[in-house]
PDB file of N, CA and C in Angstrom:
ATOM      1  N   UNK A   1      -0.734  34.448   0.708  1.00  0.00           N
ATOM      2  CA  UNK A   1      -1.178  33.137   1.156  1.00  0.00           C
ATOM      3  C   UNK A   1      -1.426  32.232  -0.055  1.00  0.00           C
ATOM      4  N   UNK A   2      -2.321  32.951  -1.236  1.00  0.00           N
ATOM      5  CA  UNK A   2      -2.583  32.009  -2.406  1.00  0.00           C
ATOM      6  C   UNK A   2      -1.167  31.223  -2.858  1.00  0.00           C
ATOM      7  N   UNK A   3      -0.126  32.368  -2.756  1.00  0.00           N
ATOM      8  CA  UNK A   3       1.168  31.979  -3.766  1.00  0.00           C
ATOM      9  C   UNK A   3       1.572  30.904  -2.746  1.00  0.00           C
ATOM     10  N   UNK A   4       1.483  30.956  -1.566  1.00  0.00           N
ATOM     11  CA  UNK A   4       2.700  29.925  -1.163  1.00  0.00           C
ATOM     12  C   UNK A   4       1.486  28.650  -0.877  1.00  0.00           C
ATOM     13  N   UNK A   5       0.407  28.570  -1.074  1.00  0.00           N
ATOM     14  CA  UNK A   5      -0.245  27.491  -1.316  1.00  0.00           C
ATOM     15  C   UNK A   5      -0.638  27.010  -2.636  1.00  0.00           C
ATOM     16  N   UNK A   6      -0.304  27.893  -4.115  1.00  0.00           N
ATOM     17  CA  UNK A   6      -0.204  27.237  -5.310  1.00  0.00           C
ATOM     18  C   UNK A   6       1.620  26.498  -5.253  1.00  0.00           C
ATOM     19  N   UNK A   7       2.270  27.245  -4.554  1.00  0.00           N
ATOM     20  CA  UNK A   7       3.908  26.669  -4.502  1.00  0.00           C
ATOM     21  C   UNK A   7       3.717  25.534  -3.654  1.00  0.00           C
ATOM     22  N   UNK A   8       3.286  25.221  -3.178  1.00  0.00           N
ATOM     23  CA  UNK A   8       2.887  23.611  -1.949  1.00  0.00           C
ATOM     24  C   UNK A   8       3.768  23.962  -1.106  1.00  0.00           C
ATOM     25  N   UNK A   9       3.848  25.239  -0.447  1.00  0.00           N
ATOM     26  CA  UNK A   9       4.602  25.405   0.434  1.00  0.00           C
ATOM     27  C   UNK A   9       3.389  25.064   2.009  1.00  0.00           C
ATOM     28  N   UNK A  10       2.099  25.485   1.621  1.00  0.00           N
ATOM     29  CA  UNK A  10       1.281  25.136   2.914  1.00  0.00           C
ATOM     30  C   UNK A  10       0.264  24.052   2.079  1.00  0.00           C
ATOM     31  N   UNK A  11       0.274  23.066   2.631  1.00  0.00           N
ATOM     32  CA  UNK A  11      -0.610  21.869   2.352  1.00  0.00           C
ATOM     33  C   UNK A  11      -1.699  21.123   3.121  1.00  0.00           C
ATOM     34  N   UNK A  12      -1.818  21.410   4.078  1.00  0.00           N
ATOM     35  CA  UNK A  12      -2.925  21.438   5.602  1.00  0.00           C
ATOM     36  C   UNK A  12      -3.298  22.788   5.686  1.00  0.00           C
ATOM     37  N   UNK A  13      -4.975  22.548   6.338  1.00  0.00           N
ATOM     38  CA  UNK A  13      -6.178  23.812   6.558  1.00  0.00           C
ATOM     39  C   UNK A  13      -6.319  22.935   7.878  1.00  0.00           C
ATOM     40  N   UNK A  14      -6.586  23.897   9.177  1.00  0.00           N
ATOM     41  CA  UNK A  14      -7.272  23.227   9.946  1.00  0.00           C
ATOM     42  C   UNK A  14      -8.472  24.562  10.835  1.00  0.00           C
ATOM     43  N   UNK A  15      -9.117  23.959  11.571  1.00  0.00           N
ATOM     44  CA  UNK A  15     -10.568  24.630  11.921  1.00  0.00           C
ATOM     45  C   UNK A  15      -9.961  24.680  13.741  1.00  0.00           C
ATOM     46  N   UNK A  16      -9.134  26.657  13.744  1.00  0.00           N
ATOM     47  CA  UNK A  16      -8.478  26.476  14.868  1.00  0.00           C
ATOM     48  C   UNK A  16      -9.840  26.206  16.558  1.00  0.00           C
ATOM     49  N   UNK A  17     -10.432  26.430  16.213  1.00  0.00           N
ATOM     50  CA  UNK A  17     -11.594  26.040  17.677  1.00  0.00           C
ATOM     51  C   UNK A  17     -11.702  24.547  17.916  1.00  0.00           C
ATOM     52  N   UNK A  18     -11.843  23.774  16.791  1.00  0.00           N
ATOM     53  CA  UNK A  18     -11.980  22.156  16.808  1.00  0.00           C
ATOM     54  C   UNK A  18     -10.932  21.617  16.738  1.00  0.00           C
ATOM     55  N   UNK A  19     -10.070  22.109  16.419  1.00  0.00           N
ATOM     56  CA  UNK A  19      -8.497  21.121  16.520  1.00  0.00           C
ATOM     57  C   UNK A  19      -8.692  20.400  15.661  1.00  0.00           C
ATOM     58  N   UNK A  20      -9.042  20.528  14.058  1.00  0.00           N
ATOM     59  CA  UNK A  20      -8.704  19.401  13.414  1.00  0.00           C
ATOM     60  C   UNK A  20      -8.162  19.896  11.898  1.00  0.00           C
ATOM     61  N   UNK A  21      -7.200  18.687  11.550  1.00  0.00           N
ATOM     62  CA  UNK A  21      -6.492  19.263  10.530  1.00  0.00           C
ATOM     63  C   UNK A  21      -6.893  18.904   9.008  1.00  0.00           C
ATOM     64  N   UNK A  22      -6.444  19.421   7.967  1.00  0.00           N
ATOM     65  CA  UNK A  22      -6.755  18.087   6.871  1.00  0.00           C
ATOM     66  C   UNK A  22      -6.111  18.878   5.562  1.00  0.00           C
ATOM     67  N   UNK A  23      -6.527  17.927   4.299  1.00  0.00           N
ATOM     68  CA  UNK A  23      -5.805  18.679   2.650  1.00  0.00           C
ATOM     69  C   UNK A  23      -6.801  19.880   2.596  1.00  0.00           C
ATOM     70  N   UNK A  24      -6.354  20.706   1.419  1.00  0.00           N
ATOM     71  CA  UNK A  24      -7.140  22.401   1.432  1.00  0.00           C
ATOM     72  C   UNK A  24      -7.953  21.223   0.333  1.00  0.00           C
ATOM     73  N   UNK A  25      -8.152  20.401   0.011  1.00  0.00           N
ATOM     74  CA  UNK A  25      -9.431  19.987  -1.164  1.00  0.00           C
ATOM     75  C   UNK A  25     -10.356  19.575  -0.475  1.00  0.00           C
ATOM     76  N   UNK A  26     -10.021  19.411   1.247  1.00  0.00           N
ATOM     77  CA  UNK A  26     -11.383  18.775   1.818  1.00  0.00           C
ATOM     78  C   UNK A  26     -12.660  19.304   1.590  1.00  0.00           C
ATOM     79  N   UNK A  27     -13.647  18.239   1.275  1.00  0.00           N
ATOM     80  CA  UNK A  27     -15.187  18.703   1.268  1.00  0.00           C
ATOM     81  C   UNK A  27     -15.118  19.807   2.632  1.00  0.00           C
ATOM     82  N   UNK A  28     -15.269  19.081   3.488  1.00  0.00           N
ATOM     83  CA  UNK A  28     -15.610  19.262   4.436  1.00  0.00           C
ATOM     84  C   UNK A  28     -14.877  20.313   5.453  1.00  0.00           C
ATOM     85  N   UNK A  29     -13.418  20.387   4.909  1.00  0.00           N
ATOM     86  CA  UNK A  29     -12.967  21.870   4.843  1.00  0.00           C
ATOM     87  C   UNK A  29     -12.807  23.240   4.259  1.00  0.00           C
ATOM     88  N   UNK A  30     -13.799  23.293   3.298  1.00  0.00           N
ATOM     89  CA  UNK A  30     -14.369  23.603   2.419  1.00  0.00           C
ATOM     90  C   UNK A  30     -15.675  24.903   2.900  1.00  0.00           C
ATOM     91  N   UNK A  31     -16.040  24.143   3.902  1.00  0.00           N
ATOM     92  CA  UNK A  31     -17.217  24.537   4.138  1.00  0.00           C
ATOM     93  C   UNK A  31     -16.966  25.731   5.514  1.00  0.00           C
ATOM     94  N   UNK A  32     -15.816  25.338   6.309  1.00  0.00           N
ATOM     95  CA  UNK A  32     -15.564  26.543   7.427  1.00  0.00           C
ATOM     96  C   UNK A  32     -15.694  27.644   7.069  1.00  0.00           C
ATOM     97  N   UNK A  33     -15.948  28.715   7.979  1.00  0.00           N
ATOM     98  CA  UNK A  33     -15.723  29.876   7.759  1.00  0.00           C
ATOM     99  C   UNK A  33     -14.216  30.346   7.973  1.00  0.00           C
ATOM    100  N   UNK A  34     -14.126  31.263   7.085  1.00  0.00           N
ATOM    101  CA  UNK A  34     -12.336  31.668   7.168  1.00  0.00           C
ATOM    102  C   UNK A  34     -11.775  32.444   8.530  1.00  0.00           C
ATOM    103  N   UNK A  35     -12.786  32.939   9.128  1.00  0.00           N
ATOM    104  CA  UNK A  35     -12.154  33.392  10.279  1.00  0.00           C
ATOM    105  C   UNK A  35     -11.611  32.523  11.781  1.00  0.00           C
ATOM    106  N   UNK A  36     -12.408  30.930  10.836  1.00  0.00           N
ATOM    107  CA  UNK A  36     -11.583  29.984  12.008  1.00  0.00           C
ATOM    108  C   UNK A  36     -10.521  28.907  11.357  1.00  0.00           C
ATOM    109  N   UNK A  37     -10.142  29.359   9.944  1.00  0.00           N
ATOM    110  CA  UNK A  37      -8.918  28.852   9.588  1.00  0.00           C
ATOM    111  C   UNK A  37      -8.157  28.762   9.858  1.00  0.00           C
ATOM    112  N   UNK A  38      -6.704  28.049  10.124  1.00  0.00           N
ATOM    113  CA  UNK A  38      -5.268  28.007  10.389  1.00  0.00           C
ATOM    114  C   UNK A  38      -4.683  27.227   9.316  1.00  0.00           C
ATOM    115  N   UNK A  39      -3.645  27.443   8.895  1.00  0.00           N
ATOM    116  CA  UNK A  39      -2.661  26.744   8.041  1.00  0.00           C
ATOM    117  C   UNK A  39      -1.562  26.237   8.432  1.00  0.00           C
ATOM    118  N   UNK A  40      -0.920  25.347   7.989  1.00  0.00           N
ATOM    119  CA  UNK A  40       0.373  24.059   8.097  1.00  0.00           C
ATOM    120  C   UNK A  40       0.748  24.093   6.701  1.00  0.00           C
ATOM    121  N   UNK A  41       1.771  24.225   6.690  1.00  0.00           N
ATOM    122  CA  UNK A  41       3.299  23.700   6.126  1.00  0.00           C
ATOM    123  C   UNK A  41       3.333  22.417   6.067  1.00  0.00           C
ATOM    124  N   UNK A  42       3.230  21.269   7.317  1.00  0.00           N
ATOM    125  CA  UNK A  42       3.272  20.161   6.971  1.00  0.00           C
ATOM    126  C   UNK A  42       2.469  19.621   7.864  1.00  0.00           C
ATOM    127  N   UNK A  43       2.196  18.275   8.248  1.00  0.00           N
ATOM    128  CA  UNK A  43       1.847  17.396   8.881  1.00  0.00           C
ATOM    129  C   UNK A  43       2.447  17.371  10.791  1.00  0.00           C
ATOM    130  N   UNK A  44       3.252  17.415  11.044  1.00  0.00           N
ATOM    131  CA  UNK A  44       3.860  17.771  11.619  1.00  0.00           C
ATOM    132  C   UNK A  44       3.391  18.839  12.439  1.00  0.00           C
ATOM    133  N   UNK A  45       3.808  19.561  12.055  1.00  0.00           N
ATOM    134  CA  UNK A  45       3.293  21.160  12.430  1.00  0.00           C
ATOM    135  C   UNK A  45       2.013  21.016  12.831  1.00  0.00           C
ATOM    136  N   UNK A  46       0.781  20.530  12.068  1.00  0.00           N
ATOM    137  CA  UNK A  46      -0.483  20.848  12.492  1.00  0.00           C
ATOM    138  C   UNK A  46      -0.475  19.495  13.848  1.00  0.00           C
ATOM    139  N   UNK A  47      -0.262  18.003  13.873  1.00  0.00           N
ATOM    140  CA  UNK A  47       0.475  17.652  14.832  1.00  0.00           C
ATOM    141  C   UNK A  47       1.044  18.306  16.580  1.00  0.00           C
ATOM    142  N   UNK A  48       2.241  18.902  15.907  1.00  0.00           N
ATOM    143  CA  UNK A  48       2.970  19.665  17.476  1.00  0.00           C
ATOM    144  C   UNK A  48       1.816  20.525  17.702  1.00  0.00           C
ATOM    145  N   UNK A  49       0.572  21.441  17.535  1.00  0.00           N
ATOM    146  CA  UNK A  49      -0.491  22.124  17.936  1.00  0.00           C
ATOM    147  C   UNK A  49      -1.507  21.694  18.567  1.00  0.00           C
ATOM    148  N   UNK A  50      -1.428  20.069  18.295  1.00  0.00           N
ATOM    149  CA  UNK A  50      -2.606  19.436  19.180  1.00  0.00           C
ATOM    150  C   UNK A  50      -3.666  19.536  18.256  1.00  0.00           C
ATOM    151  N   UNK A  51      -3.723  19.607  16.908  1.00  0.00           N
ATOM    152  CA  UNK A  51      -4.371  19.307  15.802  1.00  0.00           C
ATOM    153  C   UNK A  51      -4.568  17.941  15.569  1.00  0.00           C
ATOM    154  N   UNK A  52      -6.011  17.133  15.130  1.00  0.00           N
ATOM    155  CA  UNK A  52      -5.950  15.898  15.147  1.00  0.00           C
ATOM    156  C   UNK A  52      -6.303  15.720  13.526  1.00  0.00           C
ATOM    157  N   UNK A  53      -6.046  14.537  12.804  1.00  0.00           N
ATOM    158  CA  UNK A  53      -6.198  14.297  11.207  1.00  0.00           C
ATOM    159  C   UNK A  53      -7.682  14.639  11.113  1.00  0.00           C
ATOM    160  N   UNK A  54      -8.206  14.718  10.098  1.00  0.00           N
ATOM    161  CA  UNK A  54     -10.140  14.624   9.669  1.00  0.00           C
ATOM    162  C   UNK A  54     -10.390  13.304   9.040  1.00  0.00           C
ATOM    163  N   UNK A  55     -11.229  13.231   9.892  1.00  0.00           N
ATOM    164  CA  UNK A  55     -11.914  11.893   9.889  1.00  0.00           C
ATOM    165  C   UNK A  55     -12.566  11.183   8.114  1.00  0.00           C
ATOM    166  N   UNK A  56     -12.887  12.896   7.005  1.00  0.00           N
ATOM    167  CA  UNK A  56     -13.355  12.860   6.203  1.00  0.00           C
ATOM    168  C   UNK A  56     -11.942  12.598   4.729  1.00  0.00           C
ATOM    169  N   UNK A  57     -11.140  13.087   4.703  1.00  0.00           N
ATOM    170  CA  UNK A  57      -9.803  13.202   4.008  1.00  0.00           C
ATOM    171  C   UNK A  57      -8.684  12.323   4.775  1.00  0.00           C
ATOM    172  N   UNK A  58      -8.357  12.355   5.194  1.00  0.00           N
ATOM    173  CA  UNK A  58      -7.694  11.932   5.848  1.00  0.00           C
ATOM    174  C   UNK A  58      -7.795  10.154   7.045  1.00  0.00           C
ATOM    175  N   UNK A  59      -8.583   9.260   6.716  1.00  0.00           N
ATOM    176  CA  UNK A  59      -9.686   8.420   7.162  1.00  0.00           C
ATOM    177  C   UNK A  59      -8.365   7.614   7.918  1.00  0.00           C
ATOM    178  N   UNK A  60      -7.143   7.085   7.221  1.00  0.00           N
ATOM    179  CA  UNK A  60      -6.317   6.335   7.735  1.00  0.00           C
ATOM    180  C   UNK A  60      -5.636   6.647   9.175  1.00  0.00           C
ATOM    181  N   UNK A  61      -5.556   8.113   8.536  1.00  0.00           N
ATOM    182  CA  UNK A  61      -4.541   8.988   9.955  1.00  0.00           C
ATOM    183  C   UNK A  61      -5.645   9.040  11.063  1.00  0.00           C
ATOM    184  N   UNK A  62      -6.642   9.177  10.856  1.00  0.00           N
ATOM    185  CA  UNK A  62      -8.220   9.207  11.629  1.00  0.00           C
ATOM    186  C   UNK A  62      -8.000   8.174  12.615  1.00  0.00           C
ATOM    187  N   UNK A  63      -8.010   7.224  11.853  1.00  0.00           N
ATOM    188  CA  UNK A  63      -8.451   5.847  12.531  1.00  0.00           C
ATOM    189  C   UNK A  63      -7.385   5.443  13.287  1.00  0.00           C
ATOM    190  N   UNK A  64      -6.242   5.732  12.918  1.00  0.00           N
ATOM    191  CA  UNK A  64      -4.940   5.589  13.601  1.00  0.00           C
ATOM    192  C   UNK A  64      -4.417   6.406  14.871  1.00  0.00           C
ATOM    193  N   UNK A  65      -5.181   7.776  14.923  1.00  0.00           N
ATOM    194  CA  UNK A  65      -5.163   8.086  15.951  1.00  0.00           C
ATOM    195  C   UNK A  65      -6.304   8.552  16.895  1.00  0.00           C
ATOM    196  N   UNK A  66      -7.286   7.895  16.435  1.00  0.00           N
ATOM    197  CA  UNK A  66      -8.596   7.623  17.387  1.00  0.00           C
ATOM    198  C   UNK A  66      -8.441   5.695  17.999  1.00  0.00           C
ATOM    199  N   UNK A  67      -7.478   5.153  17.230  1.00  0.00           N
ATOM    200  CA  UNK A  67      -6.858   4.231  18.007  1.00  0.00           C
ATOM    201  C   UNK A  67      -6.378   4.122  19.104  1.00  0.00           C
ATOM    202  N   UNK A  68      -4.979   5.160  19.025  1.00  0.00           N
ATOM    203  CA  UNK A  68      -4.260   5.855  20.271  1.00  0.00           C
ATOM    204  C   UNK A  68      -4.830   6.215  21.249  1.00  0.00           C
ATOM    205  N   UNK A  69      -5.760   6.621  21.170  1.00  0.00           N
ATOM    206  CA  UNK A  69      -6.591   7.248  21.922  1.00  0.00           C
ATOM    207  C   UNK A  69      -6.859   5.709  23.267  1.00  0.00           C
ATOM    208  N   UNK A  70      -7.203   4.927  23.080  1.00  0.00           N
ATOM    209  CA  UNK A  70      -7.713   4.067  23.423  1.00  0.00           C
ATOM    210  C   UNK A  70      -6.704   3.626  24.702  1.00  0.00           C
TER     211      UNK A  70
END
């Protein structure tokens, strides 16, 4: 797992119970426990799962689709 996330092959962490996705530098992803981790490859991917952006890293994609929402 380390190698293919020093290779930027996985670039999204998300918190699989909450559905939310974000960068592995998030503060705030940071702080989960690992047994409710999931990983992405891309954007996309965490996306097609019904994964939503983090509100904390990610603020643009946030707002853009707590827009949608509407």
């Amino acid at each position: 797992m380390r190698a293919k996330i020093k290779a930027k092959q996985i670039i999204f962490g998300g918190h699989k119970n909450l559905k939310i996705y974000g960068h592995l530098n998030c503060k705030s992803g940071k702080r989960m426990k690992q047994e409710n981790r999931v990983f992405f490859s891309n954007e996309k991917e965490a996306l097609k799962n019904n994964f939503r952006p983090c509100g904390h890293c990610m603020k643009a994609d946030y707002k853009k689709w707590k827009n949608d929402l509407v």
